[in-house]
N, C-alpha and C. Protein backbone atom coordinates (compact mmCIF):
# COMPACT_ATOMS: atom_id res chain seq x y z
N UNK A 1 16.98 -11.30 -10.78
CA UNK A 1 17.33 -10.05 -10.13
C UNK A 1 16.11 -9.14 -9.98
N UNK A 2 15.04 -9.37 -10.35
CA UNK A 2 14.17 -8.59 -10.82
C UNK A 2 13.17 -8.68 -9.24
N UNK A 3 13.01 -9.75 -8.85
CA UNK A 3 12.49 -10.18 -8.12
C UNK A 3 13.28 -9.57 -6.63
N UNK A 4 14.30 -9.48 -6.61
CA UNK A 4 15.66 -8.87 -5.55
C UNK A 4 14.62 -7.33 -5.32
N UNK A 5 14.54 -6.44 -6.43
CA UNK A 5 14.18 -5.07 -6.76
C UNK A 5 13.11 -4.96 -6.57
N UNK A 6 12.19 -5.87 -6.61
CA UNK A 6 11.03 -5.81 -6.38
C UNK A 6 10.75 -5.99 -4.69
N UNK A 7 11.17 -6.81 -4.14
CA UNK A 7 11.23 -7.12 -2.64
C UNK A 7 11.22 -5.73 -1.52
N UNK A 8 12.14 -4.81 -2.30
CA UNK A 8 12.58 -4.26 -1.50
C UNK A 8 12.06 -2.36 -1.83
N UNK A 9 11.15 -3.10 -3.08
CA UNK A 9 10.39 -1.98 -3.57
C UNK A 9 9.02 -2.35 -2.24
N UNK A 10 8.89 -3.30 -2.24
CA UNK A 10 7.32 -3.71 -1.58
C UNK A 10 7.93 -3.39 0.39
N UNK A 11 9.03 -3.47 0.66
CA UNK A 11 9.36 -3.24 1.83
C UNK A 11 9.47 -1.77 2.15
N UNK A 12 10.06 -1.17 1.30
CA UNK A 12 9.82 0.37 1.41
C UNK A 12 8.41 1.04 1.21
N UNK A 13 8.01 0.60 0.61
CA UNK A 13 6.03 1.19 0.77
C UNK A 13 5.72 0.58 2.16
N UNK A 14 5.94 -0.93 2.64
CA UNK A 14 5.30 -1.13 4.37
C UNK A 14 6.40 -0.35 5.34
N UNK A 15 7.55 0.01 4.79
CA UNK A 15 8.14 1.43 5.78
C UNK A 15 7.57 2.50 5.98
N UNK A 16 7.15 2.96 4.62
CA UNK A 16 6.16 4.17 4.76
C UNK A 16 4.79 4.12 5.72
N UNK A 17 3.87 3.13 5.48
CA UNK A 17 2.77 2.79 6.04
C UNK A 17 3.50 2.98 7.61
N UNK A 18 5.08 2.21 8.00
CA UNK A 18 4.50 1.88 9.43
C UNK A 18 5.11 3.41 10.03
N UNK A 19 5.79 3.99 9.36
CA UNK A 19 6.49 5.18 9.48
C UNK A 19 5.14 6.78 9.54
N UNK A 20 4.21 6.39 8.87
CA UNK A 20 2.72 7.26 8.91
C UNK A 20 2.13 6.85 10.02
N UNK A 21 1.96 5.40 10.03
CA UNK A 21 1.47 4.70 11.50
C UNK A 21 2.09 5.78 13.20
N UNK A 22 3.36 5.12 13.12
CA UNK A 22 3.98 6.39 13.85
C UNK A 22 3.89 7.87 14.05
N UNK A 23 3.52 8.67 12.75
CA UNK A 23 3.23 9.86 12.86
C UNK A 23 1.61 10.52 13.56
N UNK A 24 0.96 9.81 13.32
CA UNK A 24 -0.51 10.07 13.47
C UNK A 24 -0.78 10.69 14.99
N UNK A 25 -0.71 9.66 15.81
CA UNK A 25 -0.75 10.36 17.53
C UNK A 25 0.11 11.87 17.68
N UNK A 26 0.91 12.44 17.18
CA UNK A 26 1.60 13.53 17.47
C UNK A 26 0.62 14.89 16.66
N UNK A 27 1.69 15.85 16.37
CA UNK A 27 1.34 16.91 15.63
C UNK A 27 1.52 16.68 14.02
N UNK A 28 1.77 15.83 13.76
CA UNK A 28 1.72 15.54 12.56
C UNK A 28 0.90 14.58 11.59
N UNK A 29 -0.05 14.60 12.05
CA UNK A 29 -1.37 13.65 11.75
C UNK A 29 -1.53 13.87 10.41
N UNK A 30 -1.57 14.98 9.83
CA UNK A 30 -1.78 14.98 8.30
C UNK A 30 -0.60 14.21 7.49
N UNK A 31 0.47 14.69 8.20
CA UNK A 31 1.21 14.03 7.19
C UNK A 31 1.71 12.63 7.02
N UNK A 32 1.08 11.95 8.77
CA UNK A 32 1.11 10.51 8.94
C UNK A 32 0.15 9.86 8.14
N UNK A 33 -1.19 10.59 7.93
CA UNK A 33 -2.44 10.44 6.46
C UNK A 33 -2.45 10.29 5.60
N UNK A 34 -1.32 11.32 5.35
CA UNK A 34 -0.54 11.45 3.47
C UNK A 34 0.10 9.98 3.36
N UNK A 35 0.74 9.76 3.89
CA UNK A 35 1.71 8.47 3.83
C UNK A 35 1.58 7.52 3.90
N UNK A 36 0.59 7.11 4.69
CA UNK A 36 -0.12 6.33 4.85
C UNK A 36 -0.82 5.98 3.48
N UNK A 37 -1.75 6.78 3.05
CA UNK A 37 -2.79 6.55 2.08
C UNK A 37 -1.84 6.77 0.48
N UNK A 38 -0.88 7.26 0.68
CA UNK A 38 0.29 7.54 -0.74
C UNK A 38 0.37 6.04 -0.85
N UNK A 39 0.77 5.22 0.29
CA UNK A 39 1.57 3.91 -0.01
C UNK A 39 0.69 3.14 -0.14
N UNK A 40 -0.68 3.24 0.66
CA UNK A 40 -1.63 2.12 0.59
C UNK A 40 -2.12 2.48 -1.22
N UNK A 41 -2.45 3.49 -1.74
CA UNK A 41 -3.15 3.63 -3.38
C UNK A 41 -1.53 3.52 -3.75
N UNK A 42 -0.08 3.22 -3.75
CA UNK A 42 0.70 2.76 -4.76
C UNK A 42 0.27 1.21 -4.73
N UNK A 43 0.67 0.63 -3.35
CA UNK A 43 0.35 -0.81 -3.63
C UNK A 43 -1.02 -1.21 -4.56
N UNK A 44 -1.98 -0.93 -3.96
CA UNK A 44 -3.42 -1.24 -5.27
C UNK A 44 -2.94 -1.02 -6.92
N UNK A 45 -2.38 0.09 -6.79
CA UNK A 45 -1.94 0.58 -8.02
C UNK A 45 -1.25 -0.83 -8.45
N UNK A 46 0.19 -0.64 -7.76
CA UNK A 46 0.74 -1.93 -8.56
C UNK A 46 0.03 -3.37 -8.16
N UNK A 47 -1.14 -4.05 -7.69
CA UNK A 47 -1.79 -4.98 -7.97
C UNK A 47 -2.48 -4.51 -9.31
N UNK A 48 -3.15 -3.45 -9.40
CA UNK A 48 -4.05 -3.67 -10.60
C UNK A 48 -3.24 -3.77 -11.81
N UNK A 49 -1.53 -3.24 -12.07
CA UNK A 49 -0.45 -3.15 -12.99
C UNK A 49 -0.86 -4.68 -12.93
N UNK A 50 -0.12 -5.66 -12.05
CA UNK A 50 0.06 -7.30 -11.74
C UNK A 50 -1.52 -7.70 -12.20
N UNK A 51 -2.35 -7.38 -12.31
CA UNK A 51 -3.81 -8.57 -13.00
C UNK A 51 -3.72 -7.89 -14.03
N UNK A 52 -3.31 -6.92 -14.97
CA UNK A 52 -3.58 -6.53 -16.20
C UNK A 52 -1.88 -7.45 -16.65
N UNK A 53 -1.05 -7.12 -16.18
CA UNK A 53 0.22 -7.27 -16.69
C UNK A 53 -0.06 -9.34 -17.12
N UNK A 54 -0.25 -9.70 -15.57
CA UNK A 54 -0.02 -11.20 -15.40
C UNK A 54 -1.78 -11.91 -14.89
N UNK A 55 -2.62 -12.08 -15.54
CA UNK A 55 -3.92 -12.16 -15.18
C UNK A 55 -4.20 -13.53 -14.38
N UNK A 56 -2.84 -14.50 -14.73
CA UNK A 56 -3.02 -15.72 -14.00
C UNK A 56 -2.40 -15.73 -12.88
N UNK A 57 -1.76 -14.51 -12.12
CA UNK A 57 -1.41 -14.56 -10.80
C UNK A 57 -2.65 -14.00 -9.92
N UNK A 58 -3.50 -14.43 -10.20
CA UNK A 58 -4.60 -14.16 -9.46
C UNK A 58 -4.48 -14.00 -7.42
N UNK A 59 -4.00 -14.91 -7.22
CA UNK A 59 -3.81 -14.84 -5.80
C UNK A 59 -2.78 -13.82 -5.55
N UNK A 60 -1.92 -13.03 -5.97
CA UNK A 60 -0.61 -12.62 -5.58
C UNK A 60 -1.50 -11.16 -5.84
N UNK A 61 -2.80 -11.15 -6.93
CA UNK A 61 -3.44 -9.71 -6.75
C UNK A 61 -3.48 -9.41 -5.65
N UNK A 62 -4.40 -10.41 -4.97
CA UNK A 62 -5.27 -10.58 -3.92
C UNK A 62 -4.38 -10.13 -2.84
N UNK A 63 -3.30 -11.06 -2.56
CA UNK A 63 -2.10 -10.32 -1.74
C UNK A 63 -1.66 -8.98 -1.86
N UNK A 64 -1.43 -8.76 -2.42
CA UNK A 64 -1.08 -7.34 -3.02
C UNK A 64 -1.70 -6.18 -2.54
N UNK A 65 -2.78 -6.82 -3.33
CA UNK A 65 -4.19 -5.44 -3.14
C UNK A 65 -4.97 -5.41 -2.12
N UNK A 66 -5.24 -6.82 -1.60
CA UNK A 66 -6.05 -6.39 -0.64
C UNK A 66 -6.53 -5.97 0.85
N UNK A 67 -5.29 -5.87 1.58
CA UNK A 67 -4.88 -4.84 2.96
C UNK A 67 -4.98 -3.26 2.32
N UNK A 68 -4.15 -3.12 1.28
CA UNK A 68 -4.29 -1.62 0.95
C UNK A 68 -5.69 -1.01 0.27
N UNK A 69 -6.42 -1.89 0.01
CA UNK A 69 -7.85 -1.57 -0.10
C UNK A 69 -8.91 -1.14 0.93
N UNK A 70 -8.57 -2.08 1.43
CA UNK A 70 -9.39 -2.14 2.83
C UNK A 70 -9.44 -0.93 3.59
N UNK A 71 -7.51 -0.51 3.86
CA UNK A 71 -7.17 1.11 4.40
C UNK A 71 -7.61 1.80 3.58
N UNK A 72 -8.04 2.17 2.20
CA UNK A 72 -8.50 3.02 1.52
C UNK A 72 -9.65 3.10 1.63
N UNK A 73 -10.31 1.81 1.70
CA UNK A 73 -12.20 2.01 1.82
C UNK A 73 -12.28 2.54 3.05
N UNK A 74 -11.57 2.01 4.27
CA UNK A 74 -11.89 2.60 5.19
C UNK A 74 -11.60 3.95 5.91
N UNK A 75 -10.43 4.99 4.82
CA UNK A 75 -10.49 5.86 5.62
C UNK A 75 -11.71 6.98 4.48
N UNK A 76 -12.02 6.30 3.33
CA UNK A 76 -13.53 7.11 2.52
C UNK A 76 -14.13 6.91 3.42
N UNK A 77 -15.09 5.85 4.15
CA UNK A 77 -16.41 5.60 5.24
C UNK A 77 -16.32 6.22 6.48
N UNK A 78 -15.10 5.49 7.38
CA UNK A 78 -15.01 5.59 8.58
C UNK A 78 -13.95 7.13 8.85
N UNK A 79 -14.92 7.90 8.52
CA UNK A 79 -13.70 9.23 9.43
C UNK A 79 -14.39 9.85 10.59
């Protein structure tokens, strides 16, 4: 069951992302930013929980973490 809760924990953070995605072109750009970058640093967050928690799921870090990294490095560099 755990795995059920979890699914749909990880689907509601890529709602948020695509739901900020959506906001950005309008008048609401900051808060399409916020949401964006809230959901991209939870996911990292919970990869780095998953390699401390489970250190031999190494690939599922990698999944995890590393799209929402990428949006984080890139909105520090590229603004």
């Amino acid at each position: 069951m755990s795995f059920f809760n979890q699914g749909f924990y990880n689907l509601f953070l890529a709602i948020g992302v695509f739901v900020g995605i959506y906001l950005l072109p309008g008048e609401l750009e900051l808060a399409g930013k916020t949401l964006i970058l809230f959901c991209c640093y939870s996911m990292f967050a919970a990869s780095i929980v998953l390699f401390i928690s489970k250190p031999g799921m190494l690939r599922g870090v990698f999944i995890q973490g590393l799209c929402p990294l990428v949006a984080i490095v890139c909105n520090l560099f590229c603004r």
